[in-house]
N, C-alpha and C. Protein backbone atom coordinates (compact mmCIF):
# COMPACT_ATOMS: atom_id res chain seq x y z
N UNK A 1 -2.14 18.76 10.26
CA UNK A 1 -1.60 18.16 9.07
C UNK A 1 -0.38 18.92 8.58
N UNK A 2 0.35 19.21 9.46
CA UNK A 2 1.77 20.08 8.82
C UNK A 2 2.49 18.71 8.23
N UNK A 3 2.95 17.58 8.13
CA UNK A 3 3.15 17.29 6.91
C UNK A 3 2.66 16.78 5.60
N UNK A 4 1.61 17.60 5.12
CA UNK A 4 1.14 17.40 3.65
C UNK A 4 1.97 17.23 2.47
N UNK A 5 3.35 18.43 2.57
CA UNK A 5 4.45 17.96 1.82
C UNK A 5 5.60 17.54 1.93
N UNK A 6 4.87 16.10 3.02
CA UNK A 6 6.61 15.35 2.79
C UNK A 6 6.09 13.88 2.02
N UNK A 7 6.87 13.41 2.18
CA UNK A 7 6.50 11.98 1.38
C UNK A 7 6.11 11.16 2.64
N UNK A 8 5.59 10.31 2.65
CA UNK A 8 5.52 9.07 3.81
C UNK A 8 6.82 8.41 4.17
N UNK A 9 7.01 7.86 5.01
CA UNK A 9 8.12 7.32 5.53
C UNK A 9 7.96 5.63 5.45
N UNK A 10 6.84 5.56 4.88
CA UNK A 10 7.03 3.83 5.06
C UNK A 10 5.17 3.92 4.27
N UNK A 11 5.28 2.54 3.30
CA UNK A 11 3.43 2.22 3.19
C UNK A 11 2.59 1.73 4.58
N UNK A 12 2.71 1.30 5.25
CA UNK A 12 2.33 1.48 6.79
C UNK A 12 2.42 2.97 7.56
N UNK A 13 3.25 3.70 7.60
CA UNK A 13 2.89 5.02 7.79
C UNK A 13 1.96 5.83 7.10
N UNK A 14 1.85 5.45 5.27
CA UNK A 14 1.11 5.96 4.51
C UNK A 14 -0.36 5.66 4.75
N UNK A 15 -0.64 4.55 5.38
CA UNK A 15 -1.91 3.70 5.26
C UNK A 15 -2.67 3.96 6.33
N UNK A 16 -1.68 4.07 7.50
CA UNK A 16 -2.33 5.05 8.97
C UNK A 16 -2.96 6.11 8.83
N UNK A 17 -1.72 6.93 8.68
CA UNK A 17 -2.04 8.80 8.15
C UNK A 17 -3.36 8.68 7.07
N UNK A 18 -3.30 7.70 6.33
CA UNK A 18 -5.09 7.94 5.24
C UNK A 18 -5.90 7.43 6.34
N UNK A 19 -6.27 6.62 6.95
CA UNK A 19 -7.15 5.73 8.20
C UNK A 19 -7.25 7.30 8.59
N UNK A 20 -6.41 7.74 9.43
CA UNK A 20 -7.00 8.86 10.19
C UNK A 20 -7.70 10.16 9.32
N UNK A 21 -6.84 10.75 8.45
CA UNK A 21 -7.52 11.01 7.64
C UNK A 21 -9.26 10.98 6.92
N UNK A 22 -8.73 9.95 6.43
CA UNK A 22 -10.76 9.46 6.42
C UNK A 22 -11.47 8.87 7.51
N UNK A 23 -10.82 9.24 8.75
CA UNK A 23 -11.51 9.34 9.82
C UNK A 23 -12.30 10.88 10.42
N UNK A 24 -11.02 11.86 10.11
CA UNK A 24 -11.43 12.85 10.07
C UNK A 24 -12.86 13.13 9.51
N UNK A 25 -12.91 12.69 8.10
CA UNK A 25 -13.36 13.48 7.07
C UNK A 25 -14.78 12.53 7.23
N UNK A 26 -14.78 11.80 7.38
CA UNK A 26 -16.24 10.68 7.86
C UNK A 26 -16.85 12.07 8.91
N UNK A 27 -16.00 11.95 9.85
CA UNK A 27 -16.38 12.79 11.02
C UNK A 27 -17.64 14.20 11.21
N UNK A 28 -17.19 14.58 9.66
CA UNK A 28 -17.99 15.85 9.45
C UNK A 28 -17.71 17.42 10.47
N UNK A 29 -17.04 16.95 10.82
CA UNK A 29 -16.51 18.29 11.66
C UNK A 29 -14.93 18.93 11.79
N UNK A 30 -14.29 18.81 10.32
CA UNK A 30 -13.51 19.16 9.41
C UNK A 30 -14.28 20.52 8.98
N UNK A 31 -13.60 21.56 8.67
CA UNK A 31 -14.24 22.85 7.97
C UNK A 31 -13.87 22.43 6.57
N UNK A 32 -14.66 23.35 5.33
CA UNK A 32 -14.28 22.83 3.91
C UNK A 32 -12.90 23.00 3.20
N UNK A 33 -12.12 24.08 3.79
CA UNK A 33 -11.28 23.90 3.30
C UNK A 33 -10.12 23.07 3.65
N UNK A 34 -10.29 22.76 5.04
CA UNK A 34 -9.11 21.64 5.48
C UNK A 34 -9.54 20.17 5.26
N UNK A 35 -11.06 19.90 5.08
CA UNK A 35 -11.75 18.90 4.57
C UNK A 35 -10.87 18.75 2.82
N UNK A 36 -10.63 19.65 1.58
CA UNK A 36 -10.22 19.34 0.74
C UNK A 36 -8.53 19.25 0.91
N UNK A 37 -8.16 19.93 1.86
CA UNK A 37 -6.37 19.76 1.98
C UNK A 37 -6.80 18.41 2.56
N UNK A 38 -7.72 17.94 3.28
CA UNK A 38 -7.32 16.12 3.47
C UNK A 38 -7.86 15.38 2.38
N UNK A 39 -8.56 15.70 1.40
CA UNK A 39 -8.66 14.81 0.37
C UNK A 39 -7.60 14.79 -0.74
N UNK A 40 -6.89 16.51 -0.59
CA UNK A 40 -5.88 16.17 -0.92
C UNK A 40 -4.60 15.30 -0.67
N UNK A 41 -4.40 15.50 0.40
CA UNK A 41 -3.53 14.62 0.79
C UNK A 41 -3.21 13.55 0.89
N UNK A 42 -4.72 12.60 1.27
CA UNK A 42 -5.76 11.44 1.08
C UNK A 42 -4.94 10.96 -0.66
N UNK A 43 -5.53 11.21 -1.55
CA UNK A 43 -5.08 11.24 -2.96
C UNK A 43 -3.64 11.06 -3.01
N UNK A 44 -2.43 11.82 -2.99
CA UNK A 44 -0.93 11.69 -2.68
C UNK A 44 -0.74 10.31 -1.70
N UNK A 45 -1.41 9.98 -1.04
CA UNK A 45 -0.87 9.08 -0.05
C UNK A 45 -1.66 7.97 -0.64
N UNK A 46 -2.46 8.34 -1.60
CA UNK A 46 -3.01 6.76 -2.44
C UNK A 46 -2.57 6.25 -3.52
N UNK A 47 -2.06 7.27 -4.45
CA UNK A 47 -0.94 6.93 -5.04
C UNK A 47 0.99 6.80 -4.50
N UNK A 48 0.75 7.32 -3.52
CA UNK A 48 2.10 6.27 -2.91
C UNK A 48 2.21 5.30 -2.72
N UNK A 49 1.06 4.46 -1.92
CA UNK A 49 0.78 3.31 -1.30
C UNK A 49 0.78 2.28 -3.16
N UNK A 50 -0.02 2.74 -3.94
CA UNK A 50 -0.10 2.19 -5.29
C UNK A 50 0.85 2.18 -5.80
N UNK A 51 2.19 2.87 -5.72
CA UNK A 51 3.00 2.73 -6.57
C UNK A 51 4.49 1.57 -6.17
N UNK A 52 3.89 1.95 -4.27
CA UNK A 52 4.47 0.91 -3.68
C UNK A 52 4.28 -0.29 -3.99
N UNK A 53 3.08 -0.85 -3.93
CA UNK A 53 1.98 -1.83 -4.17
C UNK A 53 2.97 -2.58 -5.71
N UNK A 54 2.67 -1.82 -6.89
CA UNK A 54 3.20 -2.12 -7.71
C UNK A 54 4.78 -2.46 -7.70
N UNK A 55 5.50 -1.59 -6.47
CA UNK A 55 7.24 -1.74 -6.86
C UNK A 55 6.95 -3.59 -5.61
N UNK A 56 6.59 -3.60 -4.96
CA UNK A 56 6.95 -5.26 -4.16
C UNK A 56 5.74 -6.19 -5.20
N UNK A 57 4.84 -5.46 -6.27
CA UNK A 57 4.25 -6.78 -6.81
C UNK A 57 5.50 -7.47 -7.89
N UNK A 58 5.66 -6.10 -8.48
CA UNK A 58 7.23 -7.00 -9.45
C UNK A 58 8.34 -7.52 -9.25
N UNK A 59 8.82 -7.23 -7.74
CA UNK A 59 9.56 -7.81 -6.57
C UNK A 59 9.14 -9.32 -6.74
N UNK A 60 8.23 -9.65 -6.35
CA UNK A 60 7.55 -10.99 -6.01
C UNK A 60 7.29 -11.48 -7.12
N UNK A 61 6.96 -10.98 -8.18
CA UNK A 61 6.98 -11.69 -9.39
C UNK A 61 8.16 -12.57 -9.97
N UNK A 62 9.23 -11.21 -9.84
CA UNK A 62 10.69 -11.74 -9.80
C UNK A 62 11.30 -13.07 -9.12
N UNK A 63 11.00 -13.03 -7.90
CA UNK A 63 11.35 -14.07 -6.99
C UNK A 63 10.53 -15.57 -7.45
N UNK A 64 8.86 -15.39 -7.95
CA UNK A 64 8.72 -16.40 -8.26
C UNK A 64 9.06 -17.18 -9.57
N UNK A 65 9.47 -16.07 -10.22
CA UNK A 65 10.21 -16.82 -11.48
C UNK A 65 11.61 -17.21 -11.69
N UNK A 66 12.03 -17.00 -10.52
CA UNK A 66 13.66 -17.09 -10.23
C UNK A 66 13.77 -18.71 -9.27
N UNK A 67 12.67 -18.52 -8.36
CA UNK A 67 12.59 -19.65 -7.64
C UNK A 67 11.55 -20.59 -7.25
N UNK A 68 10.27 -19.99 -7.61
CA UNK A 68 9.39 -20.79 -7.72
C UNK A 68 9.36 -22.39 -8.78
N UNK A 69 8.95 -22.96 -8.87
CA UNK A 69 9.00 -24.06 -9.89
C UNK A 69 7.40 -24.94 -9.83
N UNK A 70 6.63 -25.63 -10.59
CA UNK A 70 5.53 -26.53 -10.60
C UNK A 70 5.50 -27.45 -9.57
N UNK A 71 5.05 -27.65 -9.07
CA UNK A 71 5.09 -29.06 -7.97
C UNK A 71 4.94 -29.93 -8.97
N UNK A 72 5.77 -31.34 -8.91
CA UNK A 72 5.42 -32.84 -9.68
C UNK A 72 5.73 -33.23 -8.61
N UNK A 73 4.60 -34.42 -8.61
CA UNK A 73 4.76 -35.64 -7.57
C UNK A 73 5.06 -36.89 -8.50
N UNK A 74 5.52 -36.34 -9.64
CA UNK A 74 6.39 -38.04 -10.21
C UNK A 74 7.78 -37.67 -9.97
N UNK A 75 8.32 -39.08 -9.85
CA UNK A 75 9.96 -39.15 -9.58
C UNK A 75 10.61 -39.62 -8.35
N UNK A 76 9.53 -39.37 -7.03
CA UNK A 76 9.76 -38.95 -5.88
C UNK A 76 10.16 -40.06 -5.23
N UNK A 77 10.69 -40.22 -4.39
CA UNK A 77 11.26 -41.77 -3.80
C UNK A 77 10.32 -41.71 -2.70
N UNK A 78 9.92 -42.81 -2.45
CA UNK A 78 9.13 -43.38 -1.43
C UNK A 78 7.86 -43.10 -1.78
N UNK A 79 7.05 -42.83 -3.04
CA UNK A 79 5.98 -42.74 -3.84
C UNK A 79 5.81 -44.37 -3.47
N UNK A 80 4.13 -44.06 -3.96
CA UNK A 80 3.43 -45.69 -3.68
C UNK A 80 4.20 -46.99 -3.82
């Protein structure tokens, strides 16, 4: 785990590195103190992924209020 202090390079890189991670740590054959440097790390890489999470939910929010619109099926030519 030599990079604990970098940032992730992508939320898909972040989401791997935790998978293995709590693969490790399921494993039980982690010693205790590198068992808590991966829960640490675990933690940092869960609030990355969350904060990501949050920066493309307001992304998409944006977009649907910019371009989304209601569906109406009155008006439409070639209706009944």
């Amino acid at each position: 785990m030599s990079n604990n202090t970098n940032a992730p390079e992508s939320f898909e890189g972040a989401m791997a590195e935790l998978a293995q991670l709590v693969s490790q740590m399921e494993s039980g054959q982690l010693p205790l103190e590198a068992s808590v440097a991966a829960y640490a790390r675990g933690s940092e890489l869960v609030k990355y992924c969350a904060a990501q999470l949050e920066k493309v939910e307001s992304q998409v929010k944006v977009l649907e209020s910019d371009m989304l619109k209601p569906f109406s099926a009155e008006g439409g030519e070639g209706d009944q």
